[in-house]
Protein backbone atom coordinates (compact mmCIF):
# COMPACT_ATOMS: atom_id res chain seq x y z
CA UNK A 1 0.00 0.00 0.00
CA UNK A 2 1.66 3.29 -1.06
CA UNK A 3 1.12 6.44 1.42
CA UNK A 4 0.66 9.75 0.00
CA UNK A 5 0.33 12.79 2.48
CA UNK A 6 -1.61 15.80 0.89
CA UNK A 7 0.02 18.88 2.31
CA UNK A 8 -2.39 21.92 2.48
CA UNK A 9 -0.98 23.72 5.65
CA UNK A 10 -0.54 26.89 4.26
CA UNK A 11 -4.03 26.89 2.26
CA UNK A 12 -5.62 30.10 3.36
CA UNK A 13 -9.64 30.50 3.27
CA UNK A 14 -9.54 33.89 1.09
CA UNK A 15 -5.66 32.74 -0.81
CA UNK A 16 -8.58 32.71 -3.99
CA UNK A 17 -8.28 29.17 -6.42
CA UNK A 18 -5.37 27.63 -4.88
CA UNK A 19 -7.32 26.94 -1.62
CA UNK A 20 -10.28 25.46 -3.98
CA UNK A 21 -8.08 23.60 -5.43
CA UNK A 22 -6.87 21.57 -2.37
CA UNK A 23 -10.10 21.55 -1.45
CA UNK A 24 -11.53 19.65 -4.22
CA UNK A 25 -8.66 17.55 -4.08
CA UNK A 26 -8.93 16.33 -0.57
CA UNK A 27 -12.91 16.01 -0.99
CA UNK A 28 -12.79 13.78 -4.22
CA UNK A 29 -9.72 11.81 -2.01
CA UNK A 30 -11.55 10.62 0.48
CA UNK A 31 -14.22 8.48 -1.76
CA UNK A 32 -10.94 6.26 -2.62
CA UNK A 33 -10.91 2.81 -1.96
CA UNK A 34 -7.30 1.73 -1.19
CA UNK A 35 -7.79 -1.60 -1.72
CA UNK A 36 -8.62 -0.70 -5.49
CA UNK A 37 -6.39 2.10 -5.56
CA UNK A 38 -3.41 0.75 -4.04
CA UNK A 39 -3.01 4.87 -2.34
CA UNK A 40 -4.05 5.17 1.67
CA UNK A 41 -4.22 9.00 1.74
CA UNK A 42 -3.18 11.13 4.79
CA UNK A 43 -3.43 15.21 5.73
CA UNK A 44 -1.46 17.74 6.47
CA UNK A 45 -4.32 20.71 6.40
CA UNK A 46 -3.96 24.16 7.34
CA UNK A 47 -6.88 25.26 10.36
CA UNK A 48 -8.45 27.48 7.17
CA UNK A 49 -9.03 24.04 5.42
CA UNK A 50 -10.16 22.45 7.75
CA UNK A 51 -12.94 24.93 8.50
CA UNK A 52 -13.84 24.22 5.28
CA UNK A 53 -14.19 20.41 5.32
CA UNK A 54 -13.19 19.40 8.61
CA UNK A 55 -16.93 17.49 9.30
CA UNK A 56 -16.28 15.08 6.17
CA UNK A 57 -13.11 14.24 8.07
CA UNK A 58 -14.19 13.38 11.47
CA UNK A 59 -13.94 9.51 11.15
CA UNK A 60 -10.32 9.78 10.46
CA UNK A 61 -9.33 12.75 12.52
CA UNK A 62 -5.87 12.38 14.06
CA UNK A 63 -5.84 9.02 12.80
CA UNK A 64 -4.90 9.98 8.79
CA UNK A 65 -5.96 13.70 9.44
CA UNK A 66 -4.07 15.97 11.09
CA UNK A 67 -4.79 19.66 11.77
CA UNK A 68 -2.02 22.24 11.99
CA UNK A 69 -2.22 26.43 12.66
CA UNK A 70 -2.62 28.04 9.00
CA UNK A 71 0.99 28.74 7.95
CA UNK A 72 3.53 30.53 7.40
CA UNK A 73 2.88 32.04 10.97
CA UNK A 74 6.14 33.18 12.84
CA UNK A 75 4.16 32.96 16.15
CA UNK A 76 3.52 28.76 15.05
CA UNK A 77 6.09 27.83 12.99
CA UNK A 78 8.63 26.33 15.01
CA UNK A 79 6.09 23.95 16.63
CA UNK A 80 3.89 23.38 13.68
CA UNK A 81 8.01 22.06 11.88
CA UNK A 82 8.39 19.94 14.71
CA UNK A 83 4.69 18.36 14.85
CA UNK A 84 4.85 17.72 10.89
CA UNK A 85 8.33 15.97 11.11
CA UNK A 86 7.03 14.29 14.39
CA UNK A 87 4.00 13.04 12.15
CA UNK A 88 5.95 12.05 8.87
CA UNK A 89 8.10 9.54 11.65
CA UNK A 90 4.96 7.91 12.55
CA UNK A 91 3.51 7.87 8.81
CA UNK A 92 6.48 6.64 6.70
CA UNK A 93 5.26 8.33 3.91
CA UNK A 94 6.25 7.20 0.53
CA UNK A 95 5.61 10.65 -1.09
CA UNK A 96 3.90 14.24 -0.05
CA UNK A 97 2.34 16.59 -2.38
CA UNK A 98 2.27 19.92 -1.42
CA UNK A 99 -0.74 21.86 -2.92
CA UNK A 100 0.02 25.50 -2.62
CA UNK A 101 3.57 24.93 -2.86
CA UNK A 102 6.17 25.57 -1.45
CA UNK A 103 4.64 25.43 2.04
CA UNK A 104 7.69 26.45 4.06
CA UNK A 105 8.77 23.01 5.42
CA UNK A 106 10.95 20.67 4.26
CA UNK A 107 10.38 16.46 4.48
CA UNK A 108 12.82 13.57 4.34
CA UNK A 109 10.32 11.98 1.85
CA UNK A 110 10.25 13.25 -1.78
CA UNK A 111 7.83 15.35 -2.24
CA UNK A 112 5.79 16.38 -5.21
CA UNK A 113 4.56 20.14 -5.42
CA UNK A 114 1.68 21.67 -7.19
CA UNK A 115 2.54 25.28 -8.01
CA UNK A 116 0.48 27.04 -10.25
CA UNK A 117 1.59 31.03 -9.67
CA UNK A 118 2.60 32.94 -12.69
CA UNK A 119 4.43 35.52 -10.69
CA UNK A 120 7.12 33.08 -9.24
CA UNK A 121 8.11 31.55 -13.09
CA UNK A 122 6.25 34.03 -15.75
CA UNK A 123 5.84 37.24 -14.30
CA UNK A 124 5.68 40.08 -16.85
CA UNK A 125 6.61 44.12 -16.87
CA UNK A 126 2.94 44.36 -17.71
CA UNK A 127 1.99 42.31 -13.94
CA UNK A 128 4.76 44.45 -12.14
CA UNK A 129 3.45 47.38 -13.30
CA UNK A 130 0.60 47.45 -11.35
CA UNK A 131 2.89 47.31 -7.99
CA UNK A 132 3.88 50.08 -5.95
CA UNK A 133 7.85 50.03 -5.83
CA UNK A 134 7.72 48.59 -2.48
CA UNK A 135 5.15 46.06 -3.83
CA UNK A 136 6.89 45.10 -6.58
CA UNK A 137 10.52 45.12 -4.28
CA UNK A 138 8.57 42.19 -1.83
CA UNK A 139 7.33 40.31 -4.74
CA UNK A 140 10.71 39.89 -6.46
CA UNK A 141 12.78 38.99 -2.39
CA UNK A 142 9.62 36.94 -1.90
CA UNK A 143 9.86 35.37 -6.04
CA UNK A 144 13.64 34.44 -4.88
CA UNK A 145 12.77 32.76 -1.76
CA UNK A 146 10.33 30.56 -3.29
CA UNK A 147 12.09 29.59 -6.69
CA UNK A 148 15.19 28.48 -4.05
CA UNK A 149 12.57 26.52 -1.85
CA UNK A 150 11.40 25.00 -4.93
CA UNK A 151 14.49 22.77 -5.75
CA UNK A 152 13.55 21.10 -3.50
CA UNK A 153 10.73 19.33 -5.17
CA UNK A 154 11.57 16.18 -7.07
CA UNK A 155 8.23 16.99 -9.62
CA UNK A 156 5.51 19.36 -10.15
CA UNK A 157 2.18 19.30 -11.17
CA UNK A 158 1.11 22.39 -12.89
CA UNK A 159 -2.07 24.06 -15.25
CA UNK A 160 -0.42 25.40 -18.31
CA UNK A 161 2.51 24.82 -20.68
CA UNK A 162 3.86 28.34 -20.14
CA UNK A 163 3.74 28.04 -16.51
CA UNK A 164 5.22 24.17 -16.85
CA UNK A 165 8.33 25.65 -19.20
CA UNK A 166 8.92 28.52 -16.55
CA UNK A 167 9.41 25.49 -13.74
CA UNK A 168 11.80 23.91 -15.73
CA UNK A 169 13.65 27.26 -16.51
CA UNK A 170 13.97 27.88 -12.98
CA UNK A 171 14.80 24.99 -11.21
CA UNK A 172 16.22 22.76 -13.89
CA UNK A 173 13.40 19.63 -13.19
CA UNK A 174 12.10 18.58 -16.07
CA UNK A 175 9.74 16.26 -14.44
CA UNK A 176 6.53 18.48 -14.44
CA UNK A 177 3.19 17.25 -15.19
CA UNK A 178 0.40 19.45 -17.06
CA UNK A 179 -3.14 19.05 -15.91
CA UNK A 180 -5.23 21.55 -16.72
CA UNK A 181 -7.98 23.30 -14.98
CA UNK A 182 -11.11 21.88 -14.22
CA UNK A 183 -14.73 22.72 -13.02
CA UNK A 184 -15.29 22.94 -9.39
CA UNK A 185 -16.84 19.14 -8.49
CA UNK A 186 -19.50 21.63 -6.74
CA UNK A 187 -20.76 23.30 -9.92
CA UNK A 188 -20.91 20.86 -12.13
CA UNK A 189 -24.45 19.50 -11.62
CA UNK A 190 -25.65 23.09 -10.51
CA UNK A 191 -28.57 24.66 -13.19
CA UNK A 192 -26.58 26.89 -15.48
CA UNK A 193 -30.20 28.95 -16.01
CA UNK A 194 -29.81 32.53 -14.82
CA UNK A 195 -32.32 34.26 -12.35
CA UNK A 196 -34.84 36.51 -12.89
CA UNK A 197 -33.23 39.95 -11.78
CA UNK A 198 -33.25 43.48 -12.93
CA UNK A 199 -30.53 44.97 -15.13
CA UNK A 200 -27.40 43.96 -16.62
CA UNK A 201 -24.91 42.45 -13.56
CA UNK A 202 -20.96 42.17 -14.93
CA UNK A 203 -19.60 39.60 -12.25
CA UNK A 204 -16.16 39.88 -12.05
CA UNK A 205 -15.15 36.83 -9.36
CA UNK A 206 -11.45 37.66 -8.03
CA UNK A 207 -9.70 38.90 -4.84
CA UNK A 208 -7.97 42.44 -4.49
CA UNK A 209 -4.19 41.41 -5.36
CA UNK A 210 -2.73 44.32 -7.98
CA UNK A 211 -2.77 41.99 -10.96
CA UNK A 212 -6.39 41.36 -10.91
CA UNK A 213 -6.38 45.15 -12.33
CA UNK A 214 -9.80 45.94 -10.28
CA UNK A 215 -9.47 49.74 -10.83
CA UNK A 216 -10.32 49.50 -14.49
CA UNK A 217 -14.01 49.13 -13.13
CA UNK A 218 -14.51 52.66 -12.21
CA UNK A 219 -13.66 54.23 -15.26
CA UNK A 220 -14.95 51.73 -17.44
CA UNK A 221 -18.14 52.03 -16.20
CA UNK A 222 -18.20 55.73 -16.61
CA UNK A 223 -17.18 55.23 -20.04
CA UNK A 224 -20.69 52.80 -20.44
CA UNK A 225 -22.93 55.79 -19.20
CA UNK A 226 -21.46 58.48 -20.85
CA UNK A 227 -19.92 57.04 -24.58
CA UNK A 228 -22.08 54.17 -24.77
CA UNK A 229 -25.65 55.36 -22.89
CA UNK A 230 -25.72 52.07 -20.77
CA UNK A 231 -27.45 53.08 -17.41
CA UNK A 232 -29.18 50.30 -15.93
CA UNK A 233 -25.98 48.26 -14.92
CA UNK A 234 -23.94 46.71 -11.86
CA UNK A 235 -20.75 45.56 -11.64
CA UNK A 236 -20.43 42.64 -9.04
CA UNK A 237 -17.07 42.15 -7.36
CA UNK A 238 -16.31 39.25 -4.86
CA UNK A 239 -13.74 41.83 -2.43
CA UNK A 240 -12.84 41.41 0.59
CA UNK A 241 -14.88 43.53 3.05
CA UNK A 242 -12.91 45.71 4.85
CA UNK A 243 -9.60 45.21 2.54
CA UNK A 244 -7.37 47.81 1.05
CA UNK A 245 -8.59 46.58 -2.63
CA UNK A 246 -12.39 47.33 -1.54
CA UNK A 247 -11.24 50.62 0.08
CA UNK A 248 -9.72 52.02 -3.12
CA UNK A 249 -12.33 50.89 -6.02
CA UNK A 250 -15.08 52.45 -4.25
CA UNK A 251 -13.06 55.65 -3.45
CA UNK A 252 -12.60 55.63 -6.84
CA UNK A 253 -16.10 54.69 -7.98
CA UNK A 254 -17.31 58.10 -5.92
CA UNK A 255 -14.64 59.75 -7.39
CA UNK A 256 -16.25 58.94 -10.70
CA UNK A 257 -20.06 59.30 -9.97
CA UNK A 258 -20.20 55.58 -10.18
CA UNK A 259 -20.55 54.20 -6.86
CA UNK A 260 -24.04 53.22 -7.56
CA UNK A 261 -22.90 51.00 -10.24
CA UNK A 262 -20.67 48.96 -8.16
CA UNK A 263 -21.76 46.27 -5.58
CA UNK A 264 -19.42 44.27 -3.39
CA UNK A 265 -20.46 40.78 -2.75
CA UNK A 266 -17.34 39.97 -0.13
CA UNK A 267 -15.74 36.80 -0.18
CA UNK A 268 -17.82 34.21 -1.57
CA UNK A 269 -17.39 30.31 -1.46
CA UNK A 270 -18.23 27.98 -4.00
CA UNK A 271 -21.62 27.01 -3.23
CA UNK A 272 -22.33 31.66 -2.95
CA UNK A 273 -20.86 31.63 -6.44
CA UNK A 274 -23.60 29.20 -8.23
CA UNK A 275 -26.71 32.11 -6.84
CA UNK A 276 -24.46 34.91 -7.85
CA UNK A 277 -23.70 33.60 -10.97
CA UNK A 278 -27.31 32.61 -11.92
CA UNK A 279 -28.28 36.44 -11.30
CA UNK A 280 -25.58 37.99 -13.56
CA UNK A 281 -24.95 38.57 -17.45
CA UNK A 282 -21.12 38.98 -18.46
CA UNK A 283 -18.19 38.11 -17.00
CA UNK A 284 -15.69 40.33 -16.55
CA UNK A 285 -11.55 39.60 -16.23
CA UNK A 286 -9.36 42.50 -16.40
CA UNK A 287 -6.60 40.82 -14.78
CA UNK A 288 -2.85 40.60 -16.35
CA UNK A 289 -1.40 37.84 -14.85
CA UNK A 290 -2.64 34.36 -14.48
CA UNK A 291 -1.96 30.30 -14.89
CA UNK A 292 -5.27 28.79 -15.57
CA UNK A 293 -8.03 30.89 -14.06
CA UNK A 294 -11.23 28.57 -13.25
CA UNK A 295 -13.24 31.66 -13.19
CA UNK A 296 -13.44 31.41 -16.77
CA UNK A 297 -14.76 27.79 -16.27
CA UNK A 298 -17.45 29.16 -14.10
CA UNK A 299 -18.03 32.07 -16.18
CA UNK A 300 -18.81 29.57 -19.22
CA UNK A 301 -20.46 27.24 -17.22
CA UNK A 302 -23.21 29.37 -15.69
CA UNK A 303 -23.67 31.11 -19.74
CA UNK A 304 -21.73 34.64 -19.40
CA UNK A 305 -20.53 35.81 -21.82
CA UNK A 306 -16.57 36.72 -21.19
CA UNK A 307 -15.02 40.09 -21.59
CA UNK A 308 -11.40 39.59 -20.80
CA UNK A 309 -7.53 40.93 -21.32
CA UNK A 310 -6.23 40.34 -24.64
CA UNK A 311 -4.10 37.63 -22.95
CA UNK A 312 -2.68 34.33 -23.83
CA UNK A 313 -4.07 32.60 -20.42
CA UNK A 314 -7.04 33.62 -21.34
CA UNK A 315 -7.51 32.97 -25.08
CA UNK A 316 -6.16 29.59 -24.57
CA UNK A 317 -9.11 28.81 -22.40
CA UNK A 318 -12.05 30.74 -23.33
CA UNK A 319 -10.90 31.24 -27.57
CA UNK A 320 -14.20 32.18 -29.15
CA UNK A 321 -16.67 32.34 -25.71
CA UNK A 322 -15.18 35.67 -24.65
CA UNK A 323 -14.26 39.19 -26.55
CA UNK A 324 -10.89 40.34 -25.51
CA UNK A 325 -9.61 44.22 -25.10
CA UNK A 326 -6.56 45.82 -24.58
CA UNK A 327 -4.99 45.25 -21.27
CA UNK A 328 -5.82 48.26 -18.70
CA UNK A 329 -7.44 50.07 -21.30
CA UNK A 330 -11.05 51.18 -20.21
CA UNK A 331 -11.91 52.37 -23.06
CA UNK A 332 -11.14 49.18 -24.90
CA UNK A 333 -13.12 47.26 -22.08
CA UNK A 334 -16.44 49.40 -22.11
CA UNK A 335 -16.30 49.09 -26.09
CA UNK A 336 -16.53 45.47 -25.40
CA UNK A 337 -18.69 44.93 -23.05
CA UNK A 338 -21.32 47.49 -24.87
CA UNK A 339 -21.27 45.36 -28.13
CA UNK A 340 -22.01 41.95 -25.73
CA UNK A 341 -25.26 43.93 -23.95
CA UNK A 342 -26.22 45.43 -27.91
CA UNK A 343 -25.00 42.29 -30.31
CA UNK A 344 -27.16 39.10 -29.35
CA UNK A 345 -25.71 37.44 -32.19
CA UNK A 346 -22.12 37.62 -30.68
CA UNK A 347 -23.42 37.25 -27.60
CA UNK A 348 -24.96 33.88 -28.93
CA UNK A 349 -22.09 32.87 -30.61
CA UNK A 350 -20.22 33.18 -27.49
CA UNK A 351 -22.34 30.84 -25.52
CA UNK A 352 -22.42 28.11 -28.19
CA UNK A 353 -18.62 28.09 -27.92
CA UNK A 354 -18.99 28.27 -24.08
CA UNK A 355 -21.07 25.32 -24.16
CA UNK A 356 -18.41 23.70 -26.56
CA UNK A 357 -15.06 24.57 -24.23
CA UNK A 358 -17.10 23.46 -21.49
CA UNK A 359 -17.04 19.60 -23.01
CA UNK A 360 -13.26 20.12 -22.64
CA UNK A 361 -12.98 21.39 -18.81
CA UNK A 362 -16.26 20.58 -17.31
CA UNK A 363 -15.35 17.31 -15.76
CA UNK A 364 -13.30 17.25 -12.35
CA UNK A 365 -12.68 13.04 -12.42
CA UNK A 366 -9.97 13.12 -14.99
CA UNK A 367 -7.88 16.14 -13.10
CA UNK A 368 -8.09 14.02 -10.19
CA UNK A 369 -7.33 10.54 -11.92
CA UNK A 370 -4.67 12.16 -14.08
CA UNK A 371 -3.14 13.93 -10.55
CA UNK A 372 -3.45 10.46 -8.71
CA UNK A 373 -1.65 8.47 -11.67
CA UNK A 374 1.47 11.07 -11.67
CA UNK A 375 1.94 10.64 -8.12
CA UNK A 376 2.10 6.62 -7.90
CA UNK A 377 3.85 6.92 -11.12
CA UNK A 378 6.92 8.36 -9.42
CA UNK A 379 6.57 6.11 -6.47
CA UNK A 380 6.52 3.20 -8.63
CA UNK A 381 10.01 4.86 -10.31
């Protein structure tokens, strides 16, 4: 019997799809047999995660399911290191894979890391541009630490190509497997029909880190009133309340005279997302940098038609279901999104090549077969 732990101990509730993505993980894990799969699975999860799906664990809590502070802390480190290695003793693990990787410890097992963020292998001038200098100083410092910490995987699992060749340039492993992005297991049997509601809602699902490129919103929806004579509309963010990101749009929405136009859902989990989605039109992503975004899953799932950056990571996922504009140009955007609310044949042409890329990414089985396979595979080597 081979034993895999699944390391999620720094997964953070609002760390946006990397915490979804362990989550999934660890949800579809647990319906394994290991007498058919040959894999008994054990847990490494972060207090966040656990919140999260810590009732569909009871029956093996402390047993194969183990419950640390949500790192990196400074305050919980040390004694967090020391009850992981204390753990992997007792286990005997044949591998770990670290989702969110690299999560700050190191393990005398090899250990298999899924790292799917652009900034540490492909960041652009185009993503650091939209840092303050101090900002942009901590990314790169923080960029170094992690590329070092990540020689010391023996594989990777990754999204993209571009994100799988930026791996290899910076650590010199070629052994990195590509599996791309999936639907959420939670949305796929959820009615893609939308809601009655009033208006035109443009959803844009992302957290408030620079690169998501939030503060287009304000000005582009200025630009809608006053160019394009579009009036009754929302845009829909999913910001933290209370966070710096939140602060800013709307200072900058009243700034414009557009405050009205722009609601704040707060952080939303999975399950949120299926009503919010069902009550909006267009999908909105402005932002610059990215690996394989699974909003633009959801967006095509739930029937929205995409306005998005004129960006390879998102072309190579949503091709003909979205209309792409210049990146940070408003102007560009609101030209866009004015011919999706005017045009219902684009707009119709858009969801019948939703409905098509959907056949492609709308099944969360194979990401976790294909995940499963690469990990015994290196065992077995």
């Amino acid at each position: 019997m081979k034993k895999i732990v699944i390391n999620t101990v720094i997964a953070k509730k609002r760390g946006g799809g990397g915490f979804q993505v362990g989550k999934n993980f660890i949800l579809r894990s647990l319906q394994d047999d290991s007498g058919e799969t040959g894999v008994e699975w054990y847990y490494f999860v972060s207090e966040d995660m656990d919140e999260a799906i810590g009732d569909k664990c009871k029956s093996i809590r402390d047993i194969r399911y183990f419950t640390v502070p949500t790192q990196p802390s400074p305050k919980t480190y040390l004694a967090t290191r020391k009850r992981l290695r204390e753990l992997e003793r007792q286990i005997k693990p044949d591998l770990v894979f670290s989702i969110i990787a690299p999560s700050y410890f190191q393990f005398q097992c090899p250990e298999i890391m899924e790292h799917d963020n652009a900034w540490d292998t492909n960041a652009t001038k185009l993503a650091f541009d939209t840092l303050t200098f101090k900002q942009a100083l901590r990314f790169r410092l923080k960029g170094m630490l992690i590329r070092r910490l990540l020689q010391r995987a023996c594989g990777f699992i990754t999204q993209s190509e571009t994100v799988k060749q930026g791996l290899i340039r910076v650590t010199g492993n070629k052994n990195v497997e590509v599996v791309p992005n999936v639907l959420p297991m939670v949305m796929q049997k959820a009615p893609a029909t939308g809601l009655p509601h009033e208006g035109i809602n443009i959803v844009y699902v992302a957290t408030g880190a620079p690169h998501k490129y939030v503060e287009i919103i304000p000005e582009t929806a200025r630009l809608l009133i006053d160019k394009y004579g579009v009036s009754d509309f929302h845009f829909v963010l999913t910001l933290p309340f209370g966070s710096e990101a939140e602060r800013k749009i709307m200072a900058m929405a009243e700034e414009k005279k557009v405050a009205e136009h722009i609601i704040n859902k707060g952080y939303q989990t999975q399950e949120e997302l299926i009503d919010l989605y069902q009550h909006c039109d267009i999908g909105f992503f402005p932002s610059v940098l990215e690996t394989f975004s699974a909003t633009l899953l959801e967006y095509m799932k739930f029937q929205l038609p995409i306005v998005a950056t004129d960006l390879p990571f998102n072309s190579e996922v949503a091709q003909k279901a979205a209309l792409y504009f210049k990146p940070k140009d408003a102007k560009d955007a609101a030209e866009k999104i004015n011919t999706v609310i005017r045009n219902e044949a684009v707009r119709g042409e858009m969801l019948r090549e939703a409905e098509e890329r959907m056949k492609i990414y709308g099944e969360y089985e194979s990401n976790f077969i294909k995940k499963r396979s690469f990990l015994i595979k290196l065992i077995d080597n």
